[in-house]
Protein backbone atom coordinates (compact mmCIF):
# COMPACT_ATOMS: atom_id res chain seq x y z
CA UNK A 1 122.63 77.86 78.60
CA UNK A 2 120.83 80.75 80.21
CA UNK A 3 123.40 84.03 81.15
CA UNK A 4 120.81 84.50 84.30
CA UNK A 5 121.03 82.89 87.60
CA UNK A 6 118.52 83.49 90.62
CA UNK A 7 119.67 82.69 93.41
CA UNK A 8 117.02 81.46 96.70
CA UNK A 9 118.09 80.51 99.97
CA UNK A 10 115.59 78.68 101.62
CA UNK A 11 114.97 77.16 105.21
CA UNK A 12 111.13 75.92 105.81
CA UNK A 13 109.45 77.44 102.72
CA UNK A 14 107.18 73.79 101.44
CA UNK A 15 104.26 76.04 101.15
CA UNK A 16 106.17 78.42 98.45
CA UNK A 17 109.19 76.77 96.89
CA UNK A 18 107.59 74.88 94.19
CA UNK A 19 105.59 77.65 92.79
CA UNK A 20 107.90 79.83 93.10
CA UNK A 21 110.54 77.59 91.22
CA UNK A 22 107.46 77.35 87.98
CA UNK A 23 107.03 80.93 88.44
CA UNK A 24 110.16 81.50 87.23
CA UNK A 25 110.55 79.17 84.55
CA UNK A 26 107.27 80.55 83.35
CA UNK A 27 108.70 83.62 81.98
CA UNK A 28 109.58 84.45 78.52
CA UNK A 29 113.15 85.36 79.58
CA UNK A 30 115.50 81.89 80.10
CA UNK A 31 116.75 81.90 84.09
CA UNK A 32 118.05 79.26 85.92
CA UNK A 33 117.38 79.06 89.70
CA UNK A 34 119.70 77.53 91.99
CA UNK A 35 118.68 77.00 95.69
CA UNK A 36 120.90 77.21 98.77
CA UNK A 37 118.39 75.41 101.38
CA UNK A 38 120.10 75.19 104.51
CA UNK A 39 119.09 71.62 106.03
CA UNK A 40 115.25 72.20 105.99
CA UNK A 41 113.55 70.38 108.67
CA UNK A 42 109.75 70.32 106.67
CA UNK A 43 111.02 68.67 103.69
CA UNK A 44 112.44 72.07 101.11
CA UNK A 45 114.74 70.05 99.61
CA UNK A 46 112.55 67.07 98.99
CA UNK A 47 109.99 69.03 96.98
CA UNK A 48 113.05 71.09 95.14
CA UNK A 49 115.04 67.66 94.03
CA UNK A 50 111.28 66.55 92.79
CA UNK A 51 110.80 69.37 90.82
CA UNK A 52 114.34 69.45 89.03
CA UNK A 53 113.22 66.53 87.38
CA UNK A 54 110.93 68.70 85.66
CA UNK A 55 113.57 71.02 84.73
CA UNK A 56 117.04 68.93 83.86
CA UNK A 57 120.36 71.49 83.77
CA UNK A 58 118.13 74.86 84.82
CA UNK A 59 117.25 73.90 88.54
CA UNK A 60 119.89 73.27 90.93
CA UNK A 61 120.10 72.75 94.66
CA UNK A 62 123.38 73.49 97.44
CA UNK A 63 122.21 71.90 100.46
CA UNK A 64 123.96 72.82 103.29
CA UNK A 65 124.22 71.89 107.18
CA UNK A 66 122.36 73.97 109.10
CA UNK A 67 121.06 77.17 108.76
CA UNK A 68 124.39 79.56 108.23
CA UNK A 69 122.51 82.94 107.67
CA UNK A 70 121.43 84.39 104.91
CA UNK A 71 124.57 86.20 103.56
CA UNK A 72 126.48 83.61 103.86
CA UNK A 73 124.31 81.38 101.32
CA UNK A 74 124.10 84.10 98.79
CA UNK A 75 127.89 84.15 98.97
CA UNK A 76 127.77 80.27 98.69
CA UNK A 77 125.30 81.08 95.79
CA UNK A 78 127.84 83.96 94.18
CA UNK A 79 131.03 81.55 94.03
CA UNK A 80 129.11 78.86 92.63
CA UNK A 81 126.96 81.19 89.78
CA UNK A 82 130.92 82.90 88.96
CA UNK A 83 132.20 79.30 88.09
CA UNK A 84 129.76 78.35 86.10
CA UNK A 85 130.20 81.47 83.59
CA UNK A 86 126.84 83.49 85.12
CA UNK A 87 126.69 87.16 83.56
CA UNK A 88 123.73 88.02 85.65
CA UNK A 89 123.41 86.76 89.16
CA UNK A 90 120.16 87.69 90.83
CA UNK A 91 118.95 87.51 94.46
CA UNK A 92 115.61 86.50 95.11
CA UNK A 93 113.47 85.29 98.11
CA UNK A 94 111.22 82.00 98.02
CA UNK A 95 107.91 84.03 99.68
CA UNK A 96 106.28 85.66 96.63
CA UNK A 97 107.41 88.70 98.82
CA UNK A 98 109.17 89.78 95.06
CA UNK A 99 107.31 89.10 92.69
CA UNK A 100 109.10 86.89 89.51
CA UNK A 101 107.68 88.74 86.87
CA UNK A 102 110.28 91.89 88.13
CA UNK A 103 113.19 89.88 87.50
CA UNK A 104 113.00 90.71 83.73
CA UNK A 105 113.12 94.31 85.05
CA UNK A 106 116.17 94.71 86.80
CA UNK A 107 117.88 92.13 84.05
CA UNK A 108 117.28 94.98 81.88
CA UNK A 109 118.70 97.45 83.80
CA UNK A 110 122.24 95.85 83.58
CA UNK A 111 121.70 94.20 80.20
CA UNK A 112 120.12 96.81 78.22
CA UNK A 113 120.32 100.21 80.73
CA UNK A 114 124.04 100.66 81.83
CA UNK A 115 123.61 99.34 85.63
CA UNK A 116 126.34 97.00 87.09
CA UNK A 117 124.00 96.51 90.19
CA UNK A 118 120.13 96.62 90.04
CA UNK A 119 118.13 96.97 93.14
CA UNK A 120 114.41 96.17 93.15
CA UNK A 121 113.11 98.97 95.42
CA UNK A 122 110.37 99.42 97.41
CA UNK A 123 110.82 103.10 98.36
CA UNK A 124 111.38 104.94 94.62
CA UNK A 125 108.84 107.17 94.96
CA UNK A 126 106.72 106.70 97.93
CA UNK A 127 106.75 103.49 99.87
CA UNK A 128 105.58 100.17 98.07
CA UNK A 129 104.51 97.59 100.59
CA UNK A 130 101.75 95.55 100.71
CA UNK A 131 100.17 93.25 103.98
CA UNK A 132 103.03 95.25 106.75
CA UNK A 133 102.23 96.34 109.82
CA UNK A 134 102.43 99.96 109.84
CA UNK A 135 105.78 99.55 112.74
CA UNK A 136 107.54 97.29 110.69
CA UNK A 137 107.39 99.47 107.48
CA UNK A 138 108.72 102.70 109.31
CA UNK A 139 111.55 100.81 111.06
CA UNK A 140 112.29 99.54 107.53
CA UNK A 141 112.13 103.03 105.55
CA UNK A 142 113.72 104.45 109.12
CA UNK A 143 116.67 101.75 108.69
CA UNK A 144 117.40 102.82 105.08
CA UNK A 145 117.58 106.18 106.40
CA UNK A 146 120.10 106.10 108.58
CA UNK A 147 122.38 103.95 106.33
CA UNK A 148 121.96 106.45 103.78
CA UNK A 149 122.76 109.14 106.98
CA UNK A 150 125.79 107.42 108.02
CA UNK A 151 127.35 106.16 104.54
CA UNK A 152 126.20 109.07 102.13
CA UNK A 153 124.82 106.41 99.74
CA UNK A 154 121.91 107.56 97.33
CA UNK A 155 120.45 104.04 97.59
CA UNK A 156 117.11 104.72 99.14
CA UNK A 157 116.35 100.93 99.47
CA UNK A 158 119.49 100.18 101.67
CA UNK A 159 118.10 96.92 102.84
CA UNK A 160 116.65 95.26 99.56
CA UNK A 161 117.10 92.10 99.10
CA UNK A 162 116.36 91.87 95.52
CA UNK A 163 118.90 92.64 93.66
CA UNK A 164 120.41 91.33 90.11
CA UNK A 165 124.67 91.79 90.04
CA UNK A 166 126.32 91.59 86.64
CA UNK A 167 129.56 88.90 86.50
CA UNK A 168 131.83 92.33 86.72
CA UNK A 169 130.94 93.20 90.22
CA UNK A 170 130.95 89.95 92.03
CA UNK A 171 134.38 89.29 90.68
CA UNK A 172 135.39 93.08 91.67
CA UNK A 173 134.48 91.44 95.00
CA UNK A 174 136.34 89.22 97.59
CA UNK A 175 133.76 87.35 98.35
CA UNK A 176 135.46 86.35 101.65
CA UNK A 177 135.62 89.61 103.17
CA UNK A 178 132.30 90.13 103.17
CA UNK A 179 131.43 90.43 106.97
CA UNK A 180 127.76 90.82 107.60
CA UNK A 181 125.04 87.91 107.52
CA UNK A 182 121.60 89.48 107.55
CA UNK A 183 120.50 93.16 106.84
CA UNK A 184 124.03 94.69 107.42
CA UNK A 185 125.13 91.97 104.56
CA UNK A 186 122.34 94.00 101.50
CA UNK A 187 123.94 97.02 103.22
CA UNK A 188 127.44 96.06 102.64
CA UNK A 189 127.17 94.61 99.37
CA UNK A 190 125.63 98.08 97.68
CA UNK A 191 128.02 100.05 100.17
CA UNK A 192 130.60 98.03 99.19
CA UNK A 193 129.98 97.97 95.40
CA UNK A 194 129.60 101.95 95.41
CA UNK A 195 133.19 102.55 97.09
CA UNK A 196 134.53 100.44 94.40
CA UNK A 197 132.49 102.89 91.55
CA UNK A 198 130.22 100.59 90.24
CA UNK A 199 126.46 102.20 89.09
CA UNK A 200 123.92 101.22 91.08
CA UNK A 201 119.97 101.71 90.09
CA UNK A 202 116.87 101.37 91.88
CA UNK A 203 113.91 99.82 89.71
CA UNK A 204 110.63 100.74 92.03
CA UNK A 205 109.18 97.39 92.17
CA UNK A 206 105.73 96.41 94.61
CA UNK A 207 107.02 94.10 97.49
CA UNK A 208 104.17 91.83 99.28
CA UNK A 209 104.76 90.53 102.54
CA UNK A 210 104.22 86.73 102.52
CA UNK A 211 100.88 84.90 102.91
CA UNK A 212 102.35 81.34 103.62
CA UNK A 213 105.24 80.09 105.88
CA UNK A 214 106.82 81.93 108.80
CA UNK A 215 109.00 85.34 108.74
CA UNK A 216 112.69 84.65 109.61
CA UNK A 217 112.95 88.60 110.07
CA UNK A 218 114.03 88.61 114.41
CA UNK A 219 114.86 91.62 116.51
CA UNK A 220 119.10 91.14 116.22
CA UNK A 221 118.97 91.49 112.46
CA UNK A 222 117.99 95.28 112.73
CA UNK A 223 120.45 95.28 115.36
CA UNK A 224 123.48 93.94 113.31
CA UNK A 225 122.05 96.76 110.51
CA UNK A 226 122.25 99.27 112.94
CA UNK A 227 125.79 98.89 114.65
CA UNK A 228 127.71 97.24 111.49
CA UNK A 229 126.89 100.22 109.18
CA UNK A 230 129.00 101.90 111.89
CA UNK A 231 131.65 99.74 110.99
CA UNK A 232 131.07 99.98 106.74
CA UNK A 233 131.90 103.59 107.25
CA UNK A 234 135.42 103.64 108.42
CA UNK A 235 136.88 100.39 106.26
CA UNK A 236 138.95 100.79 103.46
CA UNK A 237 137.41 98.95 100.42
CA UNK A 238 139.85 99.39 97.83
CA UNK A 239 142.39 97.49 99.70
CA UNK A 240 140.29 95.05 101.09
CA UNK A 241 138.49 94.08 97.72
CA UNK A 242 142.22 94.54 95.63
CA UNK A 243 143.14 91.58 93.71
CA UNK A 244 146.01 90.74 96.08
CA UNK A 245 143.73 90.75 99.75
């Protein structure tokens, strides 16, 4: 039994999942990968139940309806990774846009290095994308800027969505409070998991844009970013994530 879960929503990705899926088991450190594909129309979840033949008790799959947003399938992912005794819980995306080899990096940043929360960052030190158009990186850095503005967090990657939680935070969490379902949700879980005083840390990592499949990245995901860090500001976490809410 592996203590490591990654965790990979998917909707339309049959030119990545597979190798992404043996990318991961490829490396030296044990993870299991579940996926949360959300009703696929080219076939996902075909190719994923074919490969967990390959790969009996480590590879997993939570198909859902329709596609629910990305938030809530890492939730979906979260409750699931919790009751099955998960110490490390990882998000990941199925592009190649993070590359596998970096989850060993932030799994030693809460195993071995003190963090509850790891973030894989892209701007520690400069600004570490590859294959974006020059617009798309400065709304991105721009983005993180403001949340940083508006919620005084010293997470420079705001919006990262590669992240590794140990079992303490998530269960800190209530899961069902959690409001946001794209950008605003990576915003809100850091946000979220500093007000409650857990220590975050950025590990600079080198993220790719992807070569294969389409972009799910649309104009009202910025725009949810942009008003509902408005909204983090003012709520009181401590009550809301209590034991008794």
């Amino acid at each position: 039994m592996s203590d490591s879960l990654v965790i990979i929503p998917t909707y339309n990705e049959k030119e990545n999942i597979e190798k992404i899926i043996r990318f991961v088991f490829s490396l030296d450190k044990e993870f299991h990968v579940l996926i949360i594909e959300d009703n696929s129309p080219d076939g996902t979840a075909d190719i994923v139940k074919r490969v967990m033949k390959d790969f009996p008790g480590k590879l997993f799959i939570e198909e859902r309806k329709g596609k629910l947003g990305l938030g809530t399938a890492y939730i979906h992912g979260f409750k699931w990774a919790l009751a099955r005794g998960y110490e490390y819980i990882f998000e990941m995306d199925a592009d190649f846009s993070h590359n596998p080899k970096d989850l060993t990096r932030l799994y030693d940043a809460c195993a071995n290095q003190g963090a509850d929360l790891a973030v894989g960052s892209r701007y520690i030190g400069g600004v570490n994308v590859v294959n974006w158009p020059m617009g798309r990186i400065l709304m991105s850095y721009y983005a993180s800027a403001y949340v940083r503005f508006i919620t005084r967090m010293k997470v420079r990657d705001t919006t990262a969505g590669f992240v590794c939680y140990t079992r303490k935070v998530l269960e800190r969490f209530n899961l069902d409070k959690i409001r946001f379902i794209g950008y605003a949700f990576q915003i809100e879980m850091k946000y979220t998991a500093c007000k409650l005083g857990f220590n975050l840390v950025e590990v600079p990592i080198i993220f790719t844009d992807r070569t294969e499949g389409e972009s799910k990245m649309h104009s009202g995901i910025f725009k949810e970013a942009i008003l509902g860090v408005i909204k983090l500001r003012f709520r009181n976490y401590k009550k809301i994530h209590s034991k008794n809410a």
